[in-house]
Protein backbone atom coordinates (compact mmCIF):
# COMPACT_ATOMS: atom_id res chain seq x y z
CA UNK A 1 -173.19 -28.70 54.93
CA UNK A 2 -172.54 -32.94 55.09
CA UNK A 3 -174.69 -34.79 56.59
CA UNK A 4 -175.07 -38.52 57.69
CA UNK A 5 -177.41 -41.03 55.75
CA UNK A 6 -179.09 -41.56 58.92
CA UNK A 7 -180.64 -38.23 59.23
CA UNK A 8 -183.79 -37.72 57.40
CA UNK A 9 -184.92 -34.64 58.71
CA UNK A 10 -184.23 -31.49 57.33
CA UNK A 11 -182.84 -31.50 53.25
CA UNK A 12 -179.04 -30.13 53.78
CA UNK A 13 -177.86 -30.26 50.42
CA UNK A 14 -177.18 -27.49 48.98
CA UNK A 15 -179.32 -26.62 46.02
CA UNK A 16 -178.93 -23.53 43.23
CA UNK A 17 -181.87 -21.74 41.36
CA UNK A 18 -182.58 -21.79 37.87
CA UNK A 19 -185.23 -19.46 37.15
CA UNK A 20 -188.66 -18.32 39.14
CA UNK A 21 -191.94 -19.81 38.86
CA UNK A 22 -194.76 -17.69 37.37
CA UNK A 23 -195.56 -16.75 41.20
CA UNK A 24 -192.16 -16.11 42.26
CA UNK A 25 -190.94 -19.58 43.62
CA UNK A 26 -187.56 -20.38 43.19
CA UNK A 27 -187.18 -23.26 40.75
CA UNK A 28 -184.25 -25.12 42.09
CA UNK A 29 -182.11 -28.21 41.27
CA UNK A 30 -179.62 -29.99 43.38
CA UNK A 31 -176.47 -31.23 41.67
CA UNK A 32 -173.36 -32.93 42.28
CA UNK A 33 -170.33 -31.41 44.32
CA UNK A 34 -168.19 -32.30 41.82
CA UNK A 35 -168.31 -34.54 38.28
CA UNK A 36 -170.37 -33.53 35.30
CA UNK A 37 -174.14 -34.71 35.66
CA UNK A 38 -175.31 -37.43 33.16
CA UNK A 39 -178.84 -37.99 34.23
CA UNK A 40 -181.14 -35.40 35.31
CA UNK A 41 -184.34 -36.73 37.96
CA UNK A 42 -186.94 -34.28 38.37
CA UNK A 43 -190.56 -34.56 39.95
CA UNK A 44 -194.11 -33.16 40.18
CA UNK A 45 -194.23 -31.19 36.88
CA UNK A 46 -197.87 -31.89 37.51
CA UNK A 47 -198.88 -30.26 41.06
CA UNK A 48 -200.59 -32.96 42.16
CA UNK A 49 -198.29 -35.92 41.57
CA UNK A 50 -196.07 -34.58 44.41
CA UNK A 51 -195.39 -38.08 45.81
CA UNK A 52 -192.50 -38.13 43.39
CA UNK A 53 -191.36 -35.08 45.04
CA UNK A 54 -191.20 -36.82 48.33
CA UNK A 55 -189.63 -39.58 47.30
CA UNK A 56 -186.73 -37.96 45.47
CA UNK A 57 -186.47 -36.03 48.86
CA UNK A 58 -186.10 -39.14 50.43
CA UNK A 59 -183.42 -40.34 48.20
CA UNK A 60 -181.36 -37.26 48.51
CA UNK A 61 -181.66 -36.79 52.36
CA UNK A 62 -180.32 -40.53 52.63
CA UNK A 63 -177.15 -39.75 51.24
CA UNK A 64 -173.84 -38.13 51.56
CA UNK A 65 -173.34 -35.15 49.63
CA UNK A 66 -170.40 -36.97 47.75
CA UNK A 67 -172.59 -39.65 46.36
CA UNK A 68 -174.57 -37.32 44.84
CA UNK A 69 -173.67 -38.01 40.56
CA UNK A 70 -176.98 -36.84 38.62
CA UNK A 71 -178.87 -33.85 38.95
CA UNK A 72 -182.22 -33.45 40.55
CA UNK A 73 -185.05 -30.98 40.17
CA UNK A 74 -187.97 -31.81 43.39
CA UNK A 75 -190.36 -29.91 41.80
CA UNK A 76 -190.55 -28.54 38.26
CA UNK A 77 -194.02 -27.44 39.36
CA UNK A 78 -193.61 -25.36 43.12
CA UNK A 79 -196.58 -23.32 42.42
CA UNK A 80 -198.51 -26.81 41.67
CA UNK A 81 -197.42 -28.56 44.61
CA UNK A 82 -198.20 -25.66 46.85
CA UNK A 83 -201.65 -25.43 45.55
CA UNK A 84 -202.34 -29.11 45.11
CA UNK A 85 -202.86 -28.41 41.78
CA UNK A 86 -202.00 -30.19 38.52
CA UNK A 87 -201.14 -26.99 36.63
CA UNK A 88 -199.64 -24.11 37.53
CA UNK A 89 -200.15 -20.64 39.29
CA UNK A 90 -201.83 -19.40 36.07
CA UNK A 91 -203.97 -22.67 35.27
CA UNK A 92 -201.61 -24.08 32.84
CA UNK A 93 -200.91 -27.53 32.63
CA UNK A 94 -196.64 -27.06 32.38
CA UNK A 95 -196.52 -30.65 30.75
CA UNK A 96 -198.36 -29.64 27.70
CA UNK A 97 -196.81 -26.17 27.60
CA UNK A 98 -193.51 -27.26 25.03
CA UNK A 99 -192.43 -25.55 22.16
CA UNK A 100 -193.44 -29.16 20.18
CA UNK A 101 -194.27 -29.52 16.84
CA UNK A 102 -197.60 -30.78 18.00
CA UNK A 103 -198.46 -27.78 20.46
CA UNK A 104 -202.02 -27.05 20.31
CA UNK A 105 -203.44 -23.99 21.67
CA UNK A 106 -207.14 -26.29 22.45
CA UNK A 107 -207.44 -27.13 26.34
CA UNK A 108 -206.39 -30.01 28.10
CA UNK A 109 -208.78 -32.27 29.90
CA UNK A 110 -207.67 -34.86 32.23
CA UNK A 111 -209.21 -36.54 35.17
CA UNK A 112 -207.96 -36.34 38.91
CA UNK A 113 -208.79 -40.01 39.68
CA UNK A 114 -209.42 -43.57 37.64
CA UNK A 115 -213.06 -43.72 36.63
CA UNK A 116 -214.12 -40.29 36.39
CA UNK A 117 -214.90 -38.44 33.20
CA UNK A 118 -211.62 -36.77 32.17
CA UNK A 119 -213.27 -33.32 31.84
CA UNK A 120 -211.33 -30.97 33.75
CA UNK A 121 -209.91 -28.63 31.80
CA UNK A 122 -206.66 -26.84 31.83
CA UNK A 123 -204.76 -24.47 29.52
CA UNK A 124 -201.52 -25.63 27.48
CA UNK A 125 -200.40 -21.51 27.60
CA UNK A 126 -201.20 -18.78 25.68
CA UNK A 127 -198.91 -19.73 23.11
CA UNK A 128 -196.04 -22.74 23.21
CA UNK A 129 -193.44 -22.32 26.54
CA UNK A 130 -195.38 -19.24 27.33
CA UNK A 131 -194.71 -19.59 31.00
CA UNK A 132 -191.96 -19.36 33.47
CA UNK A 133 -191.35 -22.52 34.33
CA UNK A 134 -191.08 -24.30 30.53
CA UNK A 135 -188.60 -21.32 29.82
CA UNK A 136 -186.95 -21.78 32.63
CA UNK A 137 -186.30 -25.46 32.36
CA UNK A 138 -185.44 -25.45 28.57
CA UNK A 139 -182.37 -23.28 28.89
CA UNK A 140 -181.19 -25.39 32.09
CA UNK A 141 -181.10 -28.70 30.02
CA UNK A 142 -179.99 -26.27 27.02
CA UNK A 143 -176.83 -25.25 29.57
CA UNK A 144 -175.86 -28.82 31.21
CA UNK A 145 -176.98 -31.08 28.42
CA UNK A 146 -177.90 -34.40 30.41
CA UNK A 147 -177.79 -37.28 28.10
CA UNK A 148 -180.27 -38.77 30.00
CA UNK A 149 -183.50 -37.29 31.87
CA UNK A 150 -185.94 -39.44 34.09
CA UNK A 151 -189.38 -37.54 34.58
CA UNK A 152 -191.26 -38.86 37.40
CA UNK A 153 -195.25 -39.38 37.18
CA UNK A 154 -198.17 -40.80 38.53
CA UNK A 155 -199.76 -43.07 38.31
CA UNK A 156 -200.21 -45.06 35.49
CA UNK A 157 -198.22 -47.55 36.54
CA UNK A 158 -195.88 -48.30 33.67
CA UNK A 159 -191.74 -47.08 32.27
CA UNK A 160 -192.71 -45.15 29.23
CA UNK A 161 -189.20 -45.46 26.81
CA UNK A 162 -189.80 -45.12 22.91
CA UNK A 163 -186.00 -46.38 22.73
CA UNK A 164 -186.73 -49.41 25.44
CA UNK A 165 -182.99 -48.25 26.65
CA UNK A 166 -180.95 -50.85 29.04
CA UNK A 167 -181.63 -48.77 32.21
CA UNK A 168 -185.28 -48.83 31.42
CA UNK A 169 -185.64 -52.63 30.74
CA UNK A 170 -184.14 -52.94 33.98
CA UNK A 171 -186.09 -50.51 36.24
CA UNK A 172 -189.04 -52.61 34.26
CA UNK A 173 -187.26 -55.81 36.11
CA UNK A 174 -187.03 -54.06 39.31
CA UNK A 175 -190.16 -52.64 39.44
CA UNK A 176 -192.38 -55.00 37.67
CA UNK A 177 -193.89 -52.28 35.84
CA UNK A 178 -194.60 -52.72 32.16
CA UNK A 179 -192.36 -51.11 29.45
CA UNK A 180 -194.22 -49.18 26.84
CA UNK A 181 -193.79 -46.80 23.92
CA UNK A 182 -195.89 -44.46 25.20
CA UNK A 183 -198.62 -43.89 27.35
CA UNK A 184 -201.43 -44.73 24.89
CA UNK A 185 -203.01 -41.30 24.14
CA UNK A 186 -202.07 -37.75 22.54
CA UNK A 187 -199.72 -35.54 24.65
CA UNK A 188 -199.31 -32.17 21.93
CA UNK A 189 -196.97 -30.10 23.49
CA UNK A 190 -195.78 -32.67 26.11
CA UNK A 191 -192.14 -32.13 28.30
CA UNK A 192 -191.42 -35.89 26.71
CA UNK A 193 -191.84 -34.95 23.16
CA UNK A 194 -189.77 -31.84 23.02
CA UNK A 195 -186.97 -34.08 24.60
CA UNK A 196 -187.41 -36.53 21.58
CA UNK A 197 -187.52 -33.40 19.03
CA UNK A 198 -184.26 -32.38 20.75
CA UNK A 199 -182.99 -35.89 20.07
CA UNK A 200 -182.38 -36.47 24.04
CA UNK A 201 -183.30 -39.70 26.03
CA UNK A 202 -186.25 -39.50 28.16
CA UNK A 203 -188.13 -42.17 30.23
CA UNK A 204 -191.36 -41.74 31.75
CA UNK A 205 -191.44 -43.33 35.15
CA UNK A 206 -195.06 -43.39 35.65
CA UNK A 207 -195.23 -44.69 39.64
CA UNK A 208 -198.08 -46.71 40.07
CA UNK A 209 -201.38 -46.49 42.93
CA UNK A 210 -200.03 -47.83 45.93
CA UNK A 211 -199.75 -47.72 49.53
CA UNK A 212 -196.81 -45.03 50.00
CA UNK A 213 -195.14 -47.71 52.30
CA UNK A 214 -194.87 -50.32 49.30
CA UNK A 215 -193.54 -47.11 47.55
CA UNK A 216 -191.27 -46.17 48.84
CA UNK A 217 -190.08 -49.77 49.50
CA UNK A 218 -190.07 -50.58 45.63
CA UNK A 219 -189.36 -47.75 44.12
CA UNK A 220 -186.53 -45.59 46.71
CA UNK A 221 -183.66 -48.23 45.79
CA UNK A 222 -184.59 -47.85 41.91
CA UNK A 223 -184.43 -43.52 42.32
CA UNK A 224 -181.34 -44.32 44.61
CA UNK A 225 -179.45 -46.18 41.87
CA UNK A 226 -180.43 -43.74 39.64
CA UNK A 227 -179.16 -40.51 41.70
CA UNK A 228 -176.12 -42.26 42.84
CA UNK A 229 -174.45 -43.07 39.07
CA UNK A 230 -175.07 -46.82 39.12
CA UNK A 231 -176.79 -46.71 35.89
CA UNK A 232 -174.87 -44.22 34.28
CA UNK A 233 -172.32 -47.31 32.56
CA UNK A 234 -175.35 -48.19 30.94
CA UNK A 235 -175.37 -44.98 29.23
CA UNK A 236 -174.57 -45.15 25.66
């Protein structure tokens, strides 16, 4: 079904699924009517950073369906966003979860808000891409091979690119976030460093703690760009 750029209701475009969440969610991605993807967007790996969710929603539902040129995943995380929770259905934090040289099977601990110990614990999986939704996601990058993937945080506040690429130096200018190598602790098992051990492009686009009005305002033109193919010429 087309639909105008005016409406903003309900999400029209057609999406397909690429595997089921460990509680039985579809895990879908929407993709391009036509054209072979470059870039792949995807949100809320982590449950509770579902704003980037919404605001790839946003961008899609303010579209037509023709002007649709990467591919984009709402919600690596369903179960998460469902549940308001970082991890997933079985208490695993998905973004530590990679079959990485650096997997460890010790518990994460991170903190749900700046200032608080970070002592909440979560599991990285029984073993390395144990659950549903790492398998799930490997052998959909595995079968359209993106040269490019954008993972959408929050909210550090900052464009994590080890390769400081031309389409990251210039969401840094758009944004005014800062451009860094990483984000400045250990991540074993991390969704970024099995892209990097599978030698493809990643950035980080950590959103930072802000009104969602200013969000949207700032950052919906950037993931617009991005979904639309303006920065795929500055693809290498």
């Amino acid at each position: 079904m087309s639909h105008s750029p005016s409406e903003f209701g309900p999400l029209t475009y057609i999406s397909r699924g690429y595997g089921y969440s460990e509680k039985g969610s579809v895990l879908e991605i929407f993709e391009p009517l036509s054209d072979s993807p470059q870039i792949l967007i995807m949100g809320s790996i982590h449950g509770d950073e579902s704003l980037s969710t919404i605001l790839l929603s946003d961008c899609l539902r303010s579209i037509q369906d023709h002007e649709l040129k990467s591919s984009i995943i709402l919600a690596a995380n369903p179960d998460g966003v469902l549940a308001g929770t970082r991890c997933n259905s079985r208490g695993v934090d998905l973004n530590r979860n990679y079959p990485t040289d650096n997997w460890s099977p010790d518990p994460v601990y991170y903190r749900n808000r700046p200032g608080t110990p970070q002592n909440i614990a979560l599991s990285p999986g029984d073993v390395a891409a144990s659950e549903s939704e790492t398998k799930a996601l490997i052998k959909l990058i595995q079968d359209i091979k993106p040269k490019l993937i954008v993972s959408i945080h929050g909210f550090l506040g900052c464009i994590d690119d080890p390769d400081a690429s031309p389409i990251a130096k210039d969401i840094v200018l758009r944004s005014g976030l800062e451009l860094v190598p990483d984000v400045g602790y250990a991540t074993p098992g991390s969704f970024g460093s099995w892209c990097k051990e599978q030698a493809i492009p990643i950035i980080t686009y950590e959103l930072p703690s802000l009104d969602i009005t200013e969000m949207k305002r700032i950052h919906i033109p950037i993931l617009k760009d991005l979904i639309t193919g303006h920065y795929h010429k500055m693809l290498l």
